[in-house]
Protein backbone atom coordinates (compact mmCIF):
# COMPACT_ATOMS: atom_id res chain seq x y z
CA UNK A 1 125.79 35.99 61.97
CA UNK A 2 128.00 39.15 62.46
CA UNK A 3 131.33 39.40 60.76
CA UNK A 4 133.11 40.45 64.25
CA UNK A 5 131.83 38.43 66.92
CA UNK A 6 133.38 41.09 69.48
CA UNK A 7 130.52 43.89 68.60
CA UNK A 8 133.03 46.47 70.50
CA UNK A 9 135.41 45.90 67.84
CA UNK A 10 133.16 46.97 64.83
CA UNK A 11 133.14 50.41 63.70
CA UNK A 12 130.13 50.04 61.63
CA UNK A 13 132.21 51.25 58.63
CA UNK A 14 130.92 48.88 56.20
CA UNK A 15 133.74 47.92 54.22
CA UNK A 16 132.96 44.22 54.71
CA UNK A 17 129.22 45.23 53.12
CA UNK A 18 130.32 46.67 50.45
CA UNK A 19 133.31 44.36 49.59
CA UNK A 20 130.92 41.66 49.69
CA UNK A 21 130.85 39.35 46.03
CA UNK A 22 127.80 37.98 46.88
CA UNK A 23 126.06 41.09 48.68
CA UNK A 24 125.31 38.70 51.47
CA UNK A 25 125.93 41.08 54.34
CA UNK A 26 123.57 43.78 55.35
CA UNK A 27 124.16 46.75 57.31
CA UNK A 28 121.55 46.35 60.41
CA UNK A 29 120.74 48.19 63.68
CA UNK A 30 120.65 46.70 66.26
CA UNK A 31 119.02 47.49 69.92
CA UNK A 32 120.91 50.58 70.89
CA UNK A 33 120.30 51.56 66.63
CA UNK A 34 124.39 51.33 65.70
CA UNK A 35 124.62 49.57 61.99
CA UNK A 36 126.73 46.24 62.05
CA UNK A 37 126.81 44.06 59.25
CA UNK A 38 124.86 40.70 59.02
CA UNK A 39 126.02 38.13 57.08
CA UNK A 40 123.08 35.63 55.24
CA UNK A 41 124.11 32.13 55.96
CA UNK A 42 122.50 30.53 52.88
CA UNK A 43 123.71 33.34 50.91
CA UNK A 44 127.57 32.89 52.25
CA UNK A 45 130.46 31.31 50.10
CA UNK A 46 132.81 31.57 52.79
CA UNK A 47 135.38 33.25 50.80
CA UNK A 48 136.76 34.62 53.97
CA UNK A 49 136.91 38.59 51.98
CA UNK A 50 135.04 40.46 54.88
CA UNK A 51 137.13 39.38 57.45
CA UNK A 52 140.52 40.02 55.32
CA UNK A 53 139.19 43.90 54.69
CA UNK A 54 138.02 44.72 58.07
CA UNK A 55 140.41 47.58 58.68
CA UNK A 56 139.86 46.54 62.91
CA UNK A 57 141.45 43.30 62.21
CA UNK A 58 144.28 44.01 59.46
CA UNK A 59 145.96 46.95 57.96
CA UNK A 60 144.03 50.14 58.62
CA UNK A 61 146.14 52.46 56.27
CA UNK A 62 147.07 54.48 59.10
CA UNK A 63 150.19 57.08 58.02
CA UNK A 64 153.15 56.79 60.09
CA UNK A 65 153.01 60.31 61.97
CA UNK A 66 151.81 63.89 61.42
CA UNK A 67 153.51 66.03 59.35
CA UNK A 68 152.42 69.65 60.85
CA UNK A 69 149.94 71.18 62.41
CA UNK A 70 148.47 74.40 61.36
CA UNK A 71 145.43 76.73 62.71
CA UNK A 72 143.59 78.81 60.94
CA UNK A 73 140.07 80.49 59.41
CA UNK A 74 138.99 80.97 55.49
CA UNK A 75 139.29 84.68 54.73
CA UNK A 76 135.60 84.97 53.19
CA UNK A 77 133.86 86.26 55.97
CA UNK A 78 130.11 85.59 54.87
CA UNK A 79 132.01 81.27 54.53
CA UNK A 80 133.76 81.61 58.12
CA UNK A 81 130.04 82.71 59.23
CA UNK A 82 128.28 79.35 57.46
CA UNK A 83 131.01 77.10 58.93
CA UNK A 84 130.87 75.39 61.92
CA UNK A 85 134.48 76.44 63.08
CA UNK A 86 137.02 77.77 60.66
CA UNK A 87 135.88 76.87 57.41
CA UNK A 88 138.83 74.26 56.32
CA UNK A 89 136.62 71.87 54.65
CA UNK A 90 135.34 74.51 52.47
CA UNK A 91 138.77 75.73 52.34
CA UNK A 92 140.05 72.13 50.52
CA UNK A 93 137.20 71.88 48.40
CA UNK A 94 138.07 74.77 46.95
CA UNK A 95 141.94 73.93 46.59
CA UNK A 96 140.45 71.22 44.09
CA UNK A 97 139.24 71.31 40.72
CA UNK A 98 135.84 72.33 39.78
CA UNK A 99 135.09 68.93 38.38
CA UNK A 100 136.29 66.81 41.32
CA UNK A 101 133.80 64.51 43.20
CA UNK A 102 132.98 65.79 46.77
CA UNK A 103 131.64 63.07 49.20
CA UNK A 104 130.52 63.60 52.59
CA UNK A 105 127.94 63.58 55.39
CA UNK A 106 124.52 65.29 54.64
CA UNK A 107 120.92 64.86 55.98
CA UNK A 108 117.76 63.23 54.23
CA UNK A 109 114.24 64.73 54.28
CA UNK A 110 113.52 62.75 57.18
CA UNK A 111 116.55 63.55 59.09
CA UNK A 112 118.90 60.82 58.91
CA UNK A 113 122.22 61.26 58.32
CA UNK A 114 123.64 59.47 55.66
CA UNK A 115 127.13 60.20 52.82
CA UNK A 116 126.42 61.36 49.39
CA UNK A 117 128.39 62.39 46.65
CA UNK A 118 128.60 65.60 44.62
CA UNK A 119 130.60 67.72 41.70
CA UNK A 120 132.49 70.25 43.52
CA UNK A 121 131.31 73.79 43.84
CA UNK A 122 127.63 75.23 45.50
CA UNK A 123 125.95 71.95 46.13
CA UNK A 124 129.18 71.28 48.30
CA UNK A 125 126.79 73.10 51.24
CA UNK A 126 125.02 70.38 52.32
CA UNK A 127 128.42 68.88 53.75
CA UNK A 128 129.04 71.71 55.75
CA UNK A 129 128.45 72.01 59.70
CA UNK A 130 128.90 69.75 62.40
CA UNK A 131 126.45 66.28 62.76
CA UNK A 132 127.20 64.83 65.86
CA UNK A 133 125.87 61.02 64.79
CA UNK A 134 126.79 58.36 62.84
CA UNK A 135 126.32 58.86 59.44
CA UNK A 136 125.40 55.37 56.93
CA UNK A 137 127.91 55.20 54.29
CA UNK A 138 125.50 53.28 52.44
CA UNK A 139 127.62 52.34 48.80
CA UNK A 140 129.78 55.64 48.73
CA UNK A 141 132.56 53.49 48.57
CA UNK A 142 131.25 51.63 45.80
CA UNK A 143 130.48 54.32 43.75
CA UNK A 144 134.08 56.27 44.87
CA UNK A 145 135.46 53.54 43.13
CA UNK A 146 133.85 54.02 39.87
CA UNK A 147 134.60 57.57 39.97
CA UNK A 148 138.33 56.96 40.17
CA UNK A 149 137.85 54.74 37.76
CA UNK A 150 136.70 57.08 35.73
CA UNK A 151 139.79 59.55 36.23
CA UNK A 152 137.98 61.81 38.58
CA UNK A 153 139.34 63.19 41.39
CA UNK A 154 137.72 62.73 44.62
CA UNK A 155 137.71 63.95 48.51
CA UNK A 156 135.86 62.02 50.95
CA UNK A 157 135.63 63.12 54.76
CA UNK A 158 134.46 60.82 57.12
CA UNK A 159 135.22 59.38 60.97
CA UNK A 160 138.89 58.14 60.79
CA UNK A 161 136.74 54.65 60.75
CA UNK A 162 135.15 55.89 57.74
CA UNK A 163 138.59 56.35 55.58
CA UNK A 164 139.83 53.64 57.33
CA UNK A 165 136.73 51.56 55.93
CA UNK A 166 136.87 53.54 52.44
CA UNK A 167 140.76 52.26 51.72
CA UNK A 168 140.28 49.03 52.68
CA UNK A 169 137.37 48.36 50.38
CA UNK A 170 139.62 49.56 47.60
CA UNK A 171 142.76 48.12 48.74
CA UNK A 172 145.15 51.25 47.85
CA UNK A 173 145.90 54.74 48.58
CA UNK A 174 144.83 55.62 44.62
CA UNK A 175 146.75 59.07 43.05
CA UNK A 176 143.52 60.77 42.80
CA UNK A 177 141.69 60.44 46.11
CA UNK A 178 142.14 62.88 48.95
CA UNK A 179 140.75 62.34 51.90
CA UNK A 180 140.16 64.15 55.10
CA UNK A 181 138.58 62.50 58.83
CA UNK A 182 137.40 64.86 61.91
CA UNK A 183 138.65 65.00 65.53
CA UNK A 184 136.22 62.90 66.77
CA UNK A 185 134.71 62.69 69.98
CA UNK A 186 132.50 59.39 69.31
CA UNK A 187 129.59 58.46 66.96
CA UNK A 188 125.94 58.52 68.68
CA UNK A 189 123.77 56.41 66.37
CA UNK A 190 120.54 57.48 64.08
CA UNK A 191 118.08 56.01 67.01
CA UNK A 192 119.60 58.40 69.98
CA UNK A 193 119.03 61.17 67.32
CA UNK A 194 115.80 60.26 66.18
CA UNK A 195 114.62 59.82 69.78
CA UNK A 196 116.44 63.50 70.61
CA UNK A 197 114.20 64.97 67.71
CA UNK A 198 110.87 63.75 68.59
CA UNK A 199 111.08 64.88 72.27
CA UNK A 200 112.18 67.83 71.06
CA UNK A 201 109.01 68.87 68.86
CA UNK A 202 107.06 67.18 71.55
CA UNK A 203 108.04 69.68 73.76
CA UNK A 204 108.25 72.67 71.69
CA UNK A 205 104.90 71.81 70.06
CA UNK A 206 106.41 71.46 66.24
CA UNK A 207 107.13 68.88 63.82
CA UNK A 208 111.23 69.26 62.97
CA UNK A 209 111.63 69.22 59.58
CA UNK A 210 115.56 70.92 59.67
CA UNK A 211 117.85 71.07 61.78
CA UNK A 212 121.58 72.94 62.89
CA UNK A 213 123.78 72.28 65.54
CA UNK A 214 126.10 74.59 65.69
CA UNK A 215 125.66 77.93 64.32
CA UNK A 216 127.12 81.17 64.96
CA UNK A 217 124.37 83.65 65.87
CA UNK A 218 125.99 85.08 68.50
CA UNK A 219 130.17 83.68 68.07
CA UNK A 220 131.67 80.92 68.08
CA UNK A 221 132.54 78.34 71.08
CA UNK A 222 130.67 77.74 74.17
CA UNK A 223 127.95 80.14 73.28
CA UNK A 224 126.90 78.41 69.70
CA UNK A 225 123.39 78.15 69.20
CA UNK A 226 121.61 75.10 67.86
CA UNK A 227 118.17 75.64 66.16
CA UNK A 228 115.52 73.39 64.99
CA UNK A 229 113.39 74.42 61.75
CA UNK A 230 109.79 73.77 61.30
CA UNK A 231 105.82 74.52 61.24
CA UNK A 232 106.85 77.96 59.79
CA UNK A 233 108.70 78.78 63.08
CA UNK A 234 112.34 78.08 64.31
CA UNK A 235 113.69 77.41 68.26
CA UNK A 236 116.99 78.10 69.24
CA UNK A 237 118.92 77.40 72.13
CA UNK A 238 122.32 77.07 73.64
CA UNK A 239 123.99 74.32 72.08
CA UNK A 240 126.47 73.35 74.74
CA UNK A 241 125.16 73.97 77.96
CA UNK A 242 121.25 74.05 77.41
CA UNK A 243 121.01 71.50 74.77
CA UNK A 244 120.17 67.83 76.23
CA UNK A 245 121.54 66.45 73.20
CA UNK A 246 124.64 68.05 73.30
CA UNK A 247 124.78 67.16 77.33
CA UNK A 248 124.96 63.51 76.80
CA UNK A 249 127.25 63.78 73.71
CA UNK A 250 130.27 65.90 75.52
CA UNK A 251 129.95 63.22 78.70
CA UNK A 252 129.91 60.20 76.19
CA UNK A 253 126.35 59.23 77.72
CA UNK A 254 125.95 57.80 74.29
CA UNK A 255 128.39 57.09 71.65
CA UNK A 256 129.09 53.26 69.79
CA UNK A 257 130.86 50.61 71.89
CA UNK A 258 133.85 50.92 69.41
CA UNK A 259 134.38 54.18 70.07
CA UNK A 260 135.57 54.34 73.50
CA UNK A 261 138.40 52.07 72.55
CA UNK A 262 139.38 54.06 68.98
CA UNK A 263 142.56 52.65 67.70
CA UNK A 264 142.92 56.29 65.31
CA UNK A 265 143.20 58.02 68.63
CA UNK A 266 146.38 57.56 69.98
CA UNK A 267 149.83 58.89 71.34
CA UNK A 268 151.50 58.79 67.74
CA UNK A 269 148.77 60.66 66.03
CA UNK A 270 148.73 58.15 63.72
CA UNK A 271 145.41 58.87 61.05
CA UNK A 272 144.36 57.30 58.08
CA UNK A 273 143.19 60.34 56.18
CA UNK A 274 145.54 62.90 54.43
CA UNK A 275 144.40 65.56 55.95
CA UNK A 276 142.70 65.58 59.76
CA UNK A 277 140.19 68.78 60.69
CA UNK A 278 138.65 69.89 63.72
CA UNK A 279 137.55 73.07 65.60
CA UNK A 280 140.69 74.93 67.04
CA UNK A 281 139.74 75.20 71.00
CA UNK A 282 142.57 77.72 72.77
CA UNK A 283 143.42 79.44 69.40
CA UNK A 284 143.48 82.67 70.64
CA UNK A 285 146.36 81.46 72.96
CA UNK A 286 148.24 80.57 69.52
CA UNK A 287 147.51 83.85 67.91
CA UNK A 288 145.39 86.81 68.52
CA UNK A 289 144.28 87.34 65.37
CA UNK A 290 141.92 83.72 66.11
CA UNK A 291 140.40 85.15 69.16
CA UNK A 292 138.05 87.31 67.60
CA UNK A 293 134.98 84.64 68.43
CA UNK A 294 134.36 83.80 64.65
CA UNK A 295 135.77 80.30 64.32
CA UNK A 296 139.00 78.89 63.62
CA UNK A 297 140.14 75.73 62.14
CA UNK A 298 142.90 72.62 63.83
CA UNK A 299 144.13 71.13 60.50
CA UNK A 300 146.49 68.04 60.96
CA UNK A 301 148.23 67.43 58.03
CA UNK A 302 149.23 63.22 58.16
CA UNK A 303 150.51 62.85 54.44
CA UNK A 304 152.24 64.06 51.71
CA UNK A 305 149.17 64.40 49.63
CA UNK A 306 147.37 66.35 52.44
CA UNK A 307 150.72 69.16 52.45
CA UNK A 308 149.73 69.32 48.33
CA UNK A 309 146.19 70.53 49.79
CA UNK A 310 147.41 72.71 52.14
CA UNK A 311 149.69 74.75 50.26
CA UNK A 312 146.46 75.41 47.73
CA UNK A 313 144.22 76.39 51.21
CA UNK A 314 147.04 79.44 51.99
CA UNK A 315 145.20 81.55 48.90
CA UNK A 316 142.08 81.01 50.82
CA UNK A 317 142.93 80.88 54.69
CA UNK A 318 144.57 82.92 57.21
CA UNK A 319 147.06 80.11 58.39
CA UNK A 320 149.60 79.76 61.66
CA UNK A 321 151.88 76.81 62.28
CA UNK A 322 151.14 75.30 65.60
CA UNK A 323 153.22 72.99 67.31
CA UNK A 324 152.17 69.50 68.65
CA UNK A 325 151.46 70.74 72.10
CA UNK A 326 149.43 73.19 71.41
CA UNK A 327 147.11 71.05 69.11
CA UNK A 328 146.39 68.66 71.59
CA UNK A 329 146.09 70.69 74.83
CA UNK A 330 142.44 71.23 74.02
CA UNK A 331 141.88 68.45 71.03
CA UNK A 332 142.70 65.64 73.40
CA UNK A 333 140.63 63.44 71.22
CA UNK A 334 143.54 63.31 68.80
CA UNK A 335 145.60 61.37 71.52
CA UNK A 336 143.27 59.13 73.20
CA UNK A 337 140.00 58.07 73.09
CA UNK A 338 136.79 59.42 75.04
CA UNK A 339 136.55 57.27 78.37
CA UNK A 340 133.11 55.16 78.83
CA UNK A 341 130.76 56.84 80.60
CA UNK A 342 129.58 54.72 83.70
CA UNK A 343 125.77 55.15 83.30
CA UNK A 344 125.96 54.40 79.26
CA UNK A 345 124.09 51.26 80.22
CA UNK A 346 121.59 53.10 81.97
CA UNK A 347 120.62 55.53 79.56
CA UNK A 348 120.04 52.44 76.72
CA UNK A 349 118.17 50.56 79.03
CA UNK A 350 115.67 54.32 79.58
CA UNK A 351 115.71 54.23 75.70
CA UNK A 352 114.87 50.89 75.05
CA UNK A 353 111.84 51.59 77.44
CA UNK A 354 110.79 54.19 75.07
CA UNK A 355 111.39 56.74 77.87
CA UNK A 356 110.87 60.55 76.26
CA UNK A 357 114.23 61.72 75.66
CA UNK A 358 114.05 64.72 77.68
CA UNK A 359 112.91 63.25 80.44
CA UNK A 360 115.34 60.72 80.27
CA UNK A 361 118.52 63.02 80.34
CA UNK A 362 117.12 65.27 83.17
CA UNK A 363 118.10 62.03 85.34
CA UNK A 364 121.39 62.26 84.24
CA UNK A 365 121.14 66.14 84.91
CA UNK A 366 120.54 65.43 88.13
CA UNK A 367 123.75 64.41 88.86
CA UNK A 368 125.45 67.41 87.84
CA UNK A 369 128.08 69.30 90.40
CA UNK A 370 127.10 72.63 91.54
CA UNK A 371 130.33 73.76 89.68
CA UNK A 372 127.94 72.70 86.37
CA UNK A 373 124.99 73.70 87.04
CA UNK A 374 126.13 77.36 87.41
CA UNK A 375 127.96 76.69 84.16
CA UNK A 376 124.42 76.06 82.50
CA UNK A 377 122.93 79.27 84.09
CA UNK A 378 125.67 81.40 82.40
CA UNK A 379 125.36 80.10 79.32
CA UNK A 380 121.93 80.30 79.04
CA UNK A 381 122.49 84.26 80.18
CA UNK A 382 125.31 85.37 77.69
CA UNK A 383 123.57 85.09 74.87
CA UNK A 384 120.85 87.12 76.05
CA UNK A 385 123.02 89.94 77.45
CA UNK A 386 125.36 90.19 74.14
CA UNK A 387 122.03 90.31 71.91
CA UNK A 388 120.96 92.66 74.39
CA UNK A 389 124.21 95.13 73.68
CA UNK A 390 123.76 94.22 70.28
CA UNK A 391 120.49 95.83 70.06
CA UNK A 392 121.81 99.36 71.89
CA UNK A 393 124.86 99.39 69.81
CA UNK A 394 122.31 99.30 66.64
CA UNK A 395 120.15 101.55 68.44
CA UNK A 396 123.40 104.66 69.18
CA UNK A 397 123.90 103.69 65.64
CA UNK A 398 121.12 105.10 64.10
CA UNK A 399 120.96 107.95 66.80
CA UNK A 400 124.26 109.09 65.53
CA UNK A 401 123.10 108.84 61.55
């Protein structure tokens, strides 16, 4: 028995799960791999708890409106480089103490995405960059708990579902817990993943033990390169317009049911977290000093506890107010939510068939306006002509030394 008999309504954030006395309800995929919660019927007290947490049916913890927007990029070069935009998660970590709890997404040995916690400083890495799936909170709210019981202080970035999920299960905004949710354009689950990984080392002829999506080998933006790690040799390729992946994620081929209907996307900008991050599309419109192809940072902040964090992130960020306008003319996920994409069904029915992944997305590719699939050919080109001008300017270089 599910806990939400509308599955569209269920964010999979597992507050129910983990709020459970009895430990009755299990997180479980289902056909399309998204985790909803199961609840044992011989198990079951009917005390009524997971309904009365569930963030999608009562109070979500939402704050009432933004208080500013800001842009911006840390100032540590060699950081801005390892970041998948502008650096601002790094940026708040380091605004907090060196014995603060860090909790966020990171992946297993076999790929999976799941949270974690962490005392703040190096280990912090493994949070870093972009994963565009759903990651299995697992007990992180559970053990958060603890830790503030323990008089730790503790940030936790997640989905707005996530935080949403995370203050529910403990009932209260507690003193010591920050927290911080992306601009999100929808959760893909574990299985689409999975399936995107195997075709890929099918086709490339490698087992994929690692994996990147976003880094900044040539700059930052449309030209991004994604690379996948393994058998002692690495592939890279253009994340946006190359990648089939990334292809099905920006057309929302593939994201969970709840997502197209996101009630933390909406006109008010009204977010659960304290702070809300993202990558900063059209900064160089803002200010020049952003459009140098390096990255730069949206950060929303929704609370008075997320202001206290941003006034520590100005020793280690360039930062620019930005007004409300400008955030959203190119973050339009912070206003509404990503529209379902007509042939969703069609690519979970190619998936359940145990179609290769690959060859399941070149339908969809087929599809594509002319308009787009010039897009693709440039994309793929860029890269190659800037490493090419890269390689004379190192050449004239030496010449001149």
């Amino acid at each position: 028995m599910l806990v939400l008999e509308d599955k569209t309504k269920c964010t999979g954030c597992s507050a129910c799960a983990q709020k459970c006395s009895q430990k009755c309800i299990k997180m479980i995929p289902d056909e399309e791999g998204f985790l909803y919660p199961h609840i044992s019927d011989t198990e079951c007290i009917h005390c009524g708890i997971c309904t009365k947490v569930c963030p999608q049916e009562n109070e979500s913890y939402v704050n009432k409106e933004p208080v500013a927007f800001w842009g911006g990029m840390v100032k540590d070069e060699a950081l801005l480089k390892s970041s998948s935009s502008g650096g601002a998660f790094s940026a708040i970590c380091m605004s907090l103490d060196e014995d603060a709890i860090i909790c966020g997404a990171t992946y297993d040995d076999e790929l999976k995405v799941h949270h974690s916690c962490c005392k703040n400083g190096s280990e912090i890495e493994i949070f870093r960059k972009s994963k565009y799936l759903q990651s299995d909170v697992r007990s992180v709210y559970s053990e958060i708990k603890q830790f503030l019981k323990d008089d730790k202080t503790v940030l936790f970035s997640g989905t707005a579902c996530q935080v949403a999920g995370l203050y529910a299960h403990l009932g209260n905004k507690p003193d010591k817990l920050y927290t911080v949710d992306l601009i999100c354009h929808g959760v893909p689950s574990q299985k689409v993943f999975d399936a995107y990984i195997s075709s890929l080392g099918k086709h490339k002829n490698m087992k994929i033990s690692r994996f990147s999506f976003r880094d900044k080998s040539y700059f930052w933006g449309d030209w991004e390169i994604g690379t996948a790690f393994g058998d002692k040799k690495q592939w890279k390729h253009q994340a946006w317009g190359e990648d089939y992946y990334m292809t099905g994620f920006l057309r929302g081929l593939f994201y969970r049911p709840s997502c197209y209907q996101c009630k933390y996307a909406n006109s008010d900008i009204q977010r659960p977290a304290d702070l809300t991050i993202g990558d900063f599309w059209g900064s160089g419109k803002v200010n020049p000093q952003y459009n140098d192809k390096k990255g730069s940072s949206l950060i929303v902040v929704n609370s008075i506890k997320g202001q206290e964090l941003l006034d520590k992130m100005k020793s280690t960020m360039k930062l620019s107010l930005v007004d409300r306008n400008q955030a959203i003319e190119e973050n339009h996920n912070l206003i509404e939510p990503t529209k379902t994409n007509p042939r969703r069904g069609e690519f979970f029915v190619g998936l359940s068939e145990n179609q290769d992944f690959m060859d399941l997305m070149e339908k969809f590719r087929k599809g594509e306006s002319h308009s787009q699939k010039i897009r693709v050919i440039v994309t793929k080109l860029v890269p190659w002509i800037v490493e090419k001008k890269r390689i004379k300017v190192r050449e004239e270089r030496k010449a001149g030394t």
